[in-house]
Protein backbone atom coordinates (compact mmCIF):
# COMPACT_ATOMS: atom_id res chain seq x y z
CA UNK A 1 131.39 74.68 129.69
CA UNK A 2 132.22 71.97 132.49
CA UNK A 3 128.53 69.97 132.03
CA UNK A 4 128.98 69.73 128.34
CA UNK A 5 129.79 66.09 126.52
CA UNK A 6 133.12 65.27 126.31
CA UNK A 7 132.69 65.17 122.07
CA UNK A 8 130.74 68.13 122.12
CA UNK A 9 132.30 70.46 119.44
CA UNK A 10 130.49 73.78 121.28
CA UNK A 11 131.84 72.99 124.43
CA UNK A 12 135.05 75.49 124.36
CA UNK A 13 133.28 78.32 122.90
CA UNK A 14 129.31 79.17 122.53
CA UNK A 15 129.45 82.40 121.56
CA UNK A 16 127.10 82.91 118.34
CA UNK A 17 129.97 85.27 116.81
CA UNK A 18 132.78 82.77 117.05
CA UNK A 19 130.29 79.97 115.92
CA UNK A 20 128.97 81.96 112.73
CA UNK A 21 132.87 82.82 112.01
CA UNK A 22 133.44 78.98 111.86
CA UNK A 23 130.14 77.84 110.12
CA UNK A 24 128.23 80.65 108.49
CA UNK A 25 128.49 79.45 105.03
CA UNK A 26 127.01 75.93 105.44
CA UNK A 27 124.28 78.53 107.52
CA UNK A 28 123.83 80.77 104.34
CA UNK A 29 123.82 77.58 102.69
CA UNK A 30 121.16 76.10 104.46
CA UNK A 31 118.90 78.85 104.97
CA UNK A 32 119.31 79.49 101.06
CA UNK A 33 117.76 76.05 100.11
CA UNK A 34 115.16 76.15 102.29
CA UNK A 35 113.85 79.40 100.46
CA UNK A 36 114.26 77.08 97.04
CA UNK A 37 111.41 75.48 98.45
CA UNK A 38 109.68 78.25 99.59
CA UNK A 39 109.74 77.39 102.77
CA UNK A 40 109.11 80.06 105.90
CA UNK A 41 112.85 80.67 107.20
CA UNK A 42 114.66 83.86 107.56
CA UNK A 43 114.74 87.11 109.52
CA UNK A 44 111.47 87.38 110.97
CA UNK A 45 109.87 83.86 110.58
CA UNK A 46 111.52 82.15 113.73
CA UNK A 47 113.80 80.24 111.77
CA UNK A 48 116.53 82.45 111.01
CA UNK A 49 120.15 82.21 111.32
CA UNK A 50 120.40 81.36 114.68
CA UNK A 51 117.63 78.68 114.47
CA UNK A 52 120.02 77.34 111.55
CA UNK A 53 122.72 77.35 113.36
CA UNK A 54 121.77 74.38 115.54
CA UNK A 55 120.99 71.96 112.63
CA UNK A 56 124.48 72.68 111.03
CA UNK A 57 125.97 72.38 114.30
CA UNK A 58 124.30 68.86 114.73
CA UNK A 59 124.82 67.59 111.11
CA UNK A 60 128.35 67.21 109.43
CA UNK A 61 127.08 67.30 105.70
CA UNK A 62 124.61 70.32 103.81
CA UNK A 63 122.68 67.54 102.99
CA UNK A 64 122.25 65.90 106.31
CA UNK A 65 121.22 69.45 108.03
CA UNK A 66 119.06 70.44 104.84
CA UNK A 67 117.03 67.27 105.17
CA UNK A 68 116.42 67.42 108.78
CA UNK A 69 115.68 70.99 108.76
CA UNK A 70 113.21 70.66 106.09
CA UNK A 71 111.21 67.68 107.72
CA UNK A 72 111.59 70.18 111.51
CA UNK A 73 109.27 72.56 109.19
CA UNK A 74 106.65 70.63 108.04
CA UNK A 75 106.90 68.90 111.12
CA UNK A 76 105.98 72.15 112.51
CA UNK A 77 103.77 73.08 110.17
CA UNK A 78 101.25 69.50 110.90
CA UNK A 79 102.01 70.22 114.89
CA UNK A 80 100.88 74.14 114.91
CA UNK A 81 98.45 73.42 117.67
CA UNK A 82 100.74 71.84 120.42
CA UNK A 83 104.20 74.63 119.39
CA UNK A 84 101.72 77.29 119.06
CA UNK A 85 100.10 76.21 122.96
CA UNK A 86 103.60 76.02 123.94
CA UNK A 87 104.35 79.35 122.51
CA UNK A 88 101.30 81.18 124.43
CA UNK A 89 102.17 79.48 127.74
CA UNK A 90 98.96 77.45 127.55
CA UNK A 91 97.89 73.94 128.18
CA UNK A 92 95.59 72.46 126.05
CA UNK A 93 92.59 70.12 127.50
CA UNK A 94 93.58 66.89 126.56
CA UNK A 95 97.07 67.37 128.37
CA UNK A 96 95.92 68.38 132.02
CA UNK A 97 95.15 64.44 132.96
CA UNK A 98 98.99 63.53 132.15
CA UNK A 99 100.64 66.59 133.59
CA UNK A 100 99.29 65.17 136.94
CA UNK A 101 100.81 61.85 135.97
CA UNK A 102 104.39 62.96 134.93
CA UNK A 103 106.13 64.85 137.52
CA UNK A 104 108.05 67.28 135.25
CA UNK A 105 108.68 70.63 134.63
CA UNK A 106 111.25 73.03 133.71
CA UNK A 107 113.00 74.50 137.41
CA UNK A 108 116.16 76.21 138.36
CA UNK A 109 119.12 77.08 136.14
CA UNK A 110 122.88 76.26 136.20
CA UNK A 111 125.75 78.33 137.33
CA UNK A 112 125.28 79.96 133.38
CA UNK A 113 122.38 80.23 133.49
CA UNK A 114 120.65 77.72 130.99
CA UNK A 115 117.42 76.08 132.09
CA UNK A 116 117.18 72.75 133.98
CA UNK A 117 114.46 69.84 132.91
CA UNK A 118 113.75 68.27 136.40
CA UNK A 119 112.03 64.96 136.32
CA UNK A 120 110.99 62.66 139.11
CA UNK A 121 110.98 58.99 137.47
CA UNK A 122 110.32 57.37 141.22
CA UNK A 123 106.68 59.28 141.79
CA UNK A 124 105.38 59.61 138.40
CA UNK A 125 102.69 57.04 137.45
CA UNK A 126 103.74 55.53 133.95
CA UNK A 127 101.55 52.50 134.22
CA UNK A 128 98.48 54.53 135.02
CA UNK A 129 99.41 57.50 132.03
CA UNK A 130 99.71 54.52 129.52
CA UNK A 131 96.53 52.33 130.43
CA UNK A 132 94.88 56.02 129.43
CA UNK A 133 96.21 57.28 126.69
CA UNK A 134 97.39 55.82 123.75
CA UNK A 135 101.60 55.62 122.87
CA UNK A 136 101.35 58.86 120.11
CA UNK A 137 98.88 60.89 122.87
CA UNK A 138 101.71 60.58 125.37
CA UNK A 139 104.55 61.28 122.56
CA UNK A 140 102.96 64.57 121.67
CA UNK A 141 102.46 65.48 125.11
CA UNK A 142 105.93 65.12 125.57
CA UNK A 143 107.38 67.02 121.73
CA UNK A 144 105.00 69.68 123.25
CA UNK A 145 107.00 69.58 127.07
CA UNK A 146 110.60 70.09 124.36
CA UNK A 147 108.95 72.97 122.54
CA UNK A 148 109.07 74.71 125.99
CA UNK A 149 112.44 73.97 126.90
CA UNK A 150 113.38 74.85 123.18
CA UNK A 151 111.99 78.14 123.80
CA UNK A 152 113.63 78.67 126.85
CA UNK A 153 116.72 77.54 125.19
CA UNK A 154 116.01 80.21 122.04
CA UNK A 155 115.24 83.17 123.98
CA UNK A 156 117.92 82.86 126.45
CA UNK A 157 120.19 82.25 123.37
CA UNK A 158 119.45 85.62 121.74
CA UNK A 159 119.65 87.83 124.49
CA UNK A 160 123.30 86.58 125.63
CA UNK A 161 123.97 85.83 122.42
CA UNK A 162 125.50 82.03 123.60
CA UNK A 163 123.99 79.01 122.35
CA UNK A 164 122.02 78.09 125.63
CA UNK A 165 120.77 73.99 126.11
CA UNK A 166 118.91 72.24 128.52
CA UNK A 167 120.69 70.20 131.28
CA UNK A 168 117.95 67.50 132.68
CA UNK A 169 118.38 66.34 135.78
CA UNK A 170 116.32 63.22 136.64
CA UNK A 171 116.11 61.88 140.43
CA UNK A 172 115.79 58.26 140.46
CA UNK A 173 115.04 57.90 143.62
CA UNK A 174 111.91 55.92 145.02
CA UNK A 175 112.27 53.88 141.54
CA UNK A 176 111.53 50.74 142.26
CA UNK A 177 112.71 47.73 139.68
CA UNK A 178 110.58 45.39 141.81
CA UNK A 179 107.34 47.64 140.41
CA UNK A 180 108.47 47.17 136.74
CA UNK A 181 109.49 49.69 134.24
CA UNK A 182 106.62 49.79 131.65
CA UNK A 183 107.91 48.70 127.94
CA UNK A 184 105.06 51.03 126.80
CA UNK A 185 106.68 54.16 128.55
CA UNK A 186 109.74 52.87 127.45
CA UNK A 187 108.41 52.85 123.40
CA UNK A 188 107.53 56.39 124.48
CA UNK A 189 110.68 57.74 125.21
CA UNK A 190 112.55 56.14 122.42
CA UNK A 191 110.27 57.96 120.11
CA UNK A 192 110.47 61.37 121.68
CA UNK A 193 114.83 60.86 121.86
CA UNK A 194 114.96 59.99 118.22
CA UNK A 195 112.23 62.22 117.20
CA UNK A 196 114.16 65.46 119.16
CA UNK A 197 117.51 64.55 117.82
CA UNK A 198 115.93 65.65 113.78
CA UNK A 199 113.36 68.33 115.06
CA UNK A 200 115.65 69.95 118.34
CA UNK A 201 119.09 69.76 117.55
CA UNK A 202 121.83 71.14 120.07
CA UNK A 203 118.84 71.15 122.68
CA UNK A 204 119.79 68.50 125.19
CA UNK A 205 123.37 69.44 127.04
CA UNK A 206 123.55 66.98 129.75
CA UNK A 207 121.14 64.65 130.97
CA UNK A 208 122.15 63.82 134.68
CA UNK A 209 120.69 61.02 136.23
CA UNK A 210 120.78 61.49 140.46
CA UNK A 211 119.73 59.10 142.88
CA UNK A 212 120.40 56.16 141.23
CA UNK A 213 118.78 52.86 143.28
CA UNK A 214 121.48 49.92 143.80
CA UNK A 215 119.37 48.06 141.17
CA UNK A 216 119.82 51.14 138.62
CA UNK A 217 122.27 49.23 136.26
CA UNK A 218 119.49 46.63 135.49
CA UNK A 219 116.99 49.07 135.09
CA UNK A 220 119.06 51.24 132.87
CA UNK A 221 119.56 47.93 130.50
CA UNK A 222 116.00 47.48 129.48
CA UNK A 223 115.99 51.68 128.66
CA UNK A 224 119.21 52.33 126.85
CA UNK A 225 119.00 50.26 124.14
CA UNK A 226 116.11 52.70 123.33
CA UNK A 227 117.79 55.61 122.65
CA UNK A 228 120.06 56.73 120.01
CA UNK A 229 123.77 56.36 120.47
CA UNK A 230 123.65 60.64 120.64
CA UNK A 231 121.97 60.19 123.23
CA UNK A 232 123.18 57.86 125.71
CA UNK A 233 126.52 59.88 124.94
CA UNK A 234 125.16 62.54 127.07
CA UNK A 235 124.00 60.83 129.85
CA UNK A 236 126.11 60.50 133.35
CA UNK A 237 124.90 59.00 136.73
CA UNK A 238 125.96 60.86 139.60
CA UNK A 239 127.57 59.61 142.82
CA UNK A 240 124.76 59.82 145.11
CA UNK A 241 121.95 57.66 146.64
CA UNK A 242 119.83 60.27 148.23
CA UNK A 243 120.12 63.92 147.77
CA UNK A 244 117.81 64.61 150.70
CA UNK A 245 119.95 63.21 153.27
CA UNK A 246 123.49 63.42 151.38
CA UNK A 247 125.41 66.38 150.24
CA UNK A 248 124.85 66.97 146.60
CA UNK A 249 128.77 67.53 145.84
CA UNK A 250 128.99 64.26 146.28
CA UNK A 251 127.66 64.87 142.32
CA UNK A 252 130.04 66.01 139.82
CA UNK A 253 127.92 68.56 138.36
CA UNK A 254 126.86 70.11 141.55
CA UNK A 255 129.55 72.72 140.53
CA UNK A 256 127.66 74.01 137.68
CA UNK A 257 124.19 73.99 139.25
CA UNK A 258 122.48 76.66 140.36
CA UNK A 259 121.58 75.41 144.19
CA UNK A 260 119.82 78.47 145.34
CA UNK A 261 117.30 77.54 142.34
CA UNK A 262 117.59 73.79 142.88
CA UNK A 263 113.94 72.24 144.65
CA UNK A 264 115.32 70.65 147.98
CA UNK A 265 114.50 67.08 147.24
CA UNK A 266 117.85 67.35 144.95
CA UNK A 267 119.62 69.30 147.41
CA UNK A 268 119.52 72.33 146.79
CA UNK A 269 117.78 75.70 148.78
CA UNK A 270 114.57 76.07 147.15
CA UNK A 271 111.45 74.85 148.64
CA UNK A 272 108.50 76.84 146.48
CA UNK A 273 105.26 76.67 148.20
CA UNK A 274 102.79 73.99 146.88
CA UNK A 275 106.21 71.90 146.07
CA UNK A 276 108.55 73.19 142.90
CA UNK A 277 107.37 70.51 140.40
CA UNK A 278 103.36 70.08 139.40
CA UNK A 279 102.11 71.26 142.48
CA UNK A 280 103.84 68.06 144.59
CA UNK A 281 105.18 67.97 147.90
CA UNK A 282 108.86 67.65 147.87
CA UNK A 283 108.67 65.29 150.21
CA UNK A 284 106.24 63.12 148.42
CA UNK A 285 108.03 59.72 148.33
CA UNK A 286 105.35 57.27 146.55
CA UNK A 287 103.72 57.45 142.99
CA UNK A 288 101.04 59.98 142.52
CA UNK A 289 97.59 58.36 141.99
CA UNK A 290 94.42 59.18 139.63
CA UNK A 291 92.15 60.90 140.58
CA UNK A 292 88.40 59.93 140.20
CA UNK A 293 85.81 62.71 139.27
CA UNK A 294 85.03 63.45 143.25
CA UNK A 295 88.60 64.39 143.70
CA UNK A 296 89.48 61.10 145.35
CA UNK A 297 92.64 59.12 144.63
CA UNK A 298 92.70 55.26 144.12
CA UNK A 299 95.82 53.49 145.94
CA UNK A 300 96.38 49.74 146.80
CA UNK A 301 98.22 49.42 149.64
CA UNK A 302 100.36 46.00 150.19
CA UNK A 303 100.74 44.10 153.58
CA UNK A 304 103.35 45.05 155.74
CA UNK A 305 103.23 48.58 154.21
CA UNK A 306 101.95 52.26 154.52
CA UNK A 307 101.45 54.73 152.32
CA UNK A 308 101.98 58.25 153.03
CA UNK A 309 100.53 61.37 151.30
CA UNK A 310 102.72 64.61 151.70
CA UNK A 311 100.91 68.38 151.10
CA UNK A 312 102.97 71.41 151.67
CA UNK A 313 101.17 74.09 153.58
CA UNK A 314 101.43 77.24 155.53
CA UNK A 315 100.43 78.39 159.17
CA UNK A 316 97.16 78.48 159.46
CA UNK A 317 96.19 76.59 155.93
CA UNK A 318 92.51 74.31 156.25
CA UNK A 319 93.41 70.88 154.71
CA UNK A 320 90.20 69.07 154.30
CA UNK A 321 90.95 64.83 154.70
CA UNK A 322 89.11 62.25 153.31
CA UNK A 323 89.79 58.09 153.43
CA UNK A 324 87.64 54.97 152.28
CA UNK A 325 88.53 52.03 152.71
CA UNK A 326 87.20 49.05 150.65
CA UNK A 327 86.44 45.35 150.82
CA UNK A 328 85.47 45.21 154.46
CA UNK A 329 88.83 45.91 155.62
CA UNK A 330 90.59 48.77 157.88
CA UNK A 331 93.36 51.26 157.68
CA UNK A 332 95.39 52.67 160.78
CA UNK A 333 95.30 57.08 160.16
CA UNK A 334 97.55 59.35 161.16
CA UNK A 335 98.80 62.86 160.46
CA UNK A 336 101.69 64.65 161.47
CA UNK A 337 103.17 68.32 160.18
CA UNK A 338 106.73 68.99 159.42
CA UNK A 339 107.87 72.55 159.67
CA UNK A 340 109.52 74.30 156.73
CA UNK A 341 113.51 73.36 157.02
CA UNK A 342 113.11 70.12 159.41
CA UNK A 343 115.89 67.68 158.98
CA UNK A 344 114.34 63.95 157.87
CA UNK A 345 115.37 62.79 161.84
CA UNK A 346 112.98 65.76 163.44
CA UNK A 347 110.11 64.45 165.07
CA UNK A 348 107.03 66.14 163.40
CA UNK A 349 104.31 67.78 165.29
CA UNK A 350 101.46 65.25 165.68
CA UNK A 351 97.83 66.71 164.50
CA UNK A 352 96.05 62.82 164.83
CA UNK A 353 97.02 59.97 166.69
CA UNK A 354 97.15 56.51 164.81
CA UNK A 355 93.76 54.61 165.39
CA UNK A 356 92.02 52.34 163.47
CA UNK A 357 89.40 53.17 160.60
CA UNK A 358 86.88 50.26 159.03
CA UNK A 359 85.23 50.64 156.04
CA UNK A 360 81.57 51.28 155.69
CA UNK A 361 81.40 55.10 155.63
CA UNK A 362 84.24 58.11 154.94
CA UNK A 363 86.72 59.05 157.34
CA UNK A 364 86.87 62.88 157.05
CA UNK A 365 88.86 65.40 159.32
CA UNK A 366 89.30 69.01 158.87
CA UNK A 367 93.08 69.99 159.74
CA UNK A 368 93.90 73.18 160.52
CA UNK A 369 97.65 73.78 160.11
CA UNK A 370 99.74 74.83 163.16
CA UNK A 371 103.30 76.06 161.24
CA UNK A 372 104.31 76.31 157.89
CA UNK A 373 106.00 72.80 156.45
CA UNK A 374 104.73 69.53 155.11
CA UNK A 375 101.44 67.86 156.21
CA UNK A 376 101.82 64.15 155.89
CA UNK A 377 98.70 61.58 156.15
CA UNK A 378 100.01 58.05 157.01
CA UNK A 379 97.69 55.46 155.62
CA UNK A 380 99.25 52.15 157.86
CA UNK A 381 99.10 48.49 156.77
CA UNK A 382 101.88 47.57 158.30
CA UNK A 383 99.99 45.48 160.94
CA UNK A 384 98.49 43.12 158.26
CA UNK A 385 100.99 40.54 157.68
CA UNK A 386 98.78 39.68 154.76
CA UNK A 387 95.89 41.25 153.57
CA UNK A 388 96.74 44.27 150.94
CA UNK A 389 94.16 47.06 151.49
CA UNK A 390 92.60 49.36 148.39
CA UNK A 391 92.13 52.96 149.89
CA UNK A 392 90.27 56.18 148.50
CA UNK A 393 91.79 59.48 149.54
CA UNK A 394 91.47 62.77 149.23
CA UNK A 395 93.36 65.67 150.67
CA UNK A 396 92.78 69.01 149.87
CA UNK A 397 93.20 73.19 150.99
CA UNK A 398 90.05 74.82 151.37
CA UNK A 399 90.68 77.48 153.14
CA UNK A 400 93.70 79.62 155.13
């Protein structure tokens, strides 16, 4: 397969039979010390031959693949609750704050037909996720996000009967190396990549990194030194600076994507309604925020700037709109809708005109949507030269 590694061994041939012809004895092997310890593997458990299969494929010696295997089980074993949630297609409590911080999710295949891991680096809210939760919260958010992908991976494996792995695809764009990259985030994702290589062997394909900003080479200095050498081995940037204006074949692996299932903010045809990752706009451009218990999201907005919050709706949708402004200061409002399939260049259909809102009580305006698209509320500072402006906002369906 085209996307694979270059020192992949699997990458000429991923069919289970002609890997169990080549390494079926170190999987006897394997799965025969594991019962010496009476631990759960074998037909039936989960963690049978194919399961095996990986760690022998990852690990040149028995005792390399018997000792990661082993610590993958009682790994397991102490993490039941997360694989099991996982497992069910459940999300447990104490998860729902950061999956509204991390703009994630598994969407669209390739060409054959293995899952992709989309992320959106630029509009997730790092900062915010780590000033709430502590670094081994956020790591075992994201070892549960891999059991999902693993299972993809597993099931997709055993009915084609090829070893099937994840190709993530993550879309730099909006990053901003002026905002920071947060060295706790950073600790984060150094633990998950060495912490997957032992517990999900021959999970990650390809990791493609798309949209990369001019000051991407920087950036991507302060993060590789965090991962293993594995790792960065799989990584390639693609040619491209933005994938919602450019043709994506500008990208090597366009070929072996799947653009029919590809969300359209990477450049491909699908446009789900709500947005195709967390329930985000595709057009959303700017970090989500956090929301307060009344709904309403906190934003700081600098001088000489706007911020602009995106909500994809259909004809006829009821988008309640809500803005405060603090610290005896105002805000210029405006919204505009976008229909469904709009190039960037087509002038949306105006629903407010700009004016001027002061603080002292809540700006609120029910919108009632004219054509299906993208509903986008421009918060405006760009007047102040230099006054930065804190903002509350909330903008919701209630009705359609």
């Amino acid at each position: 397969m085209g996307v694979a590694a270059a020192d992949d061994a699997t990458a000429g041939d991923r069919g289970l039979d002609s890997l169990f012809a080549k390494h079926g004895d170190m999987v006897s092997k394997l799965l025969g010390s594991l019962k010496q310890q009476n631990l759960p593997v074998g037909e039936g458990t989960g963690y049978d031959d194919i399961w095996a299969l990986r760690f022998c494929l990852s690990n040149e010696s028995d005792e390399d693949a018997l000792k990661n295997a082993t610590e993958t089980l009682r790994w397991r074993e102490e993490n039941k609750e997360i694989l099991d949630a996982a497992a069910e297609g459940t999300s447990l409590d104490r998860f729902a704050p950061l999956e509204k911080l991390v703009i994630t999710d598994y969407h669209g295949y390739t060409t054959a037909g293995a899952p992709l891991f989309i992320v959106r680096a630029g509009i997730s809210n790092a900062p915010a996720m780590m000033d709430a939760y502590k670094q081994v919260q956020v790591v075992e958010f994201m070892m549960y996000r891999k059991e999902i992908g693993f299972l993809l991976c597993d099931s997709i494996t055993r009915k084609t009967r090829i070893l099937t792995k994840l190709v993530t695809v993550n879309d730099l764009n909006h990053v901003s190396l002026v905002a920071g990259t947060d060295s706790r985030f950073s600790k984060v994702l150094g633990a998950v990549s060495k912490k997957s290589e032992i517990v999900y062997p021959q999970l990650l394909d390809r990791a493609v990194l798309i949209n990369a900003p001019y000051v991407f080479s920087a950036m991507w200095g302060l993060v590789k030194g965090l991962l293993s050498k594995k790792t960065r081995s799989k990584i390639s940037v693609c040619a491209t600076s933005d994938t919602r204006t450019e043709d994506i074949s500008k990208c090597p692996f366009a070929k072996f994507l799947n653009l029919e299932t590809l969300p359209s903010f990477l450049g491909g045809k699908c446009r789900c309604a709500g947005g195709c990752l967390c329930g985000v706009s595709n057009e959303q451009t700017q970090p989500v925020g956090v929301r307060s218990e009344d709904g309403m999201t906190k934003a700081y907005i600098p001088p000489r700037d706007s911020l602009k919050v995106y909500m994809d709706c259909k004809a006829g949708d009821q988008v309640l709109c809500v803005v405060h402004v603090g610290e005896n200061k105002g805000i210029e409002i405006s919204a505009a809708v976008k229909s469904s399939g709009e190039k960037n260049n087509t002038v949306p259909t105006t629903l407010i005109q700009k004016f001027k809102h002061k603080t002292g009580t809540n700006w609120e305006q029910l919108l009632t949507i004219p054509t299906s698209g993208t509903l986008v509320l421009d918060l405006n500072n760009e007047y102040s030269l230099l006054n930065s402006k804190k903002v509350e906002y909330r903008v919701d369906a209630v009705g359609g």
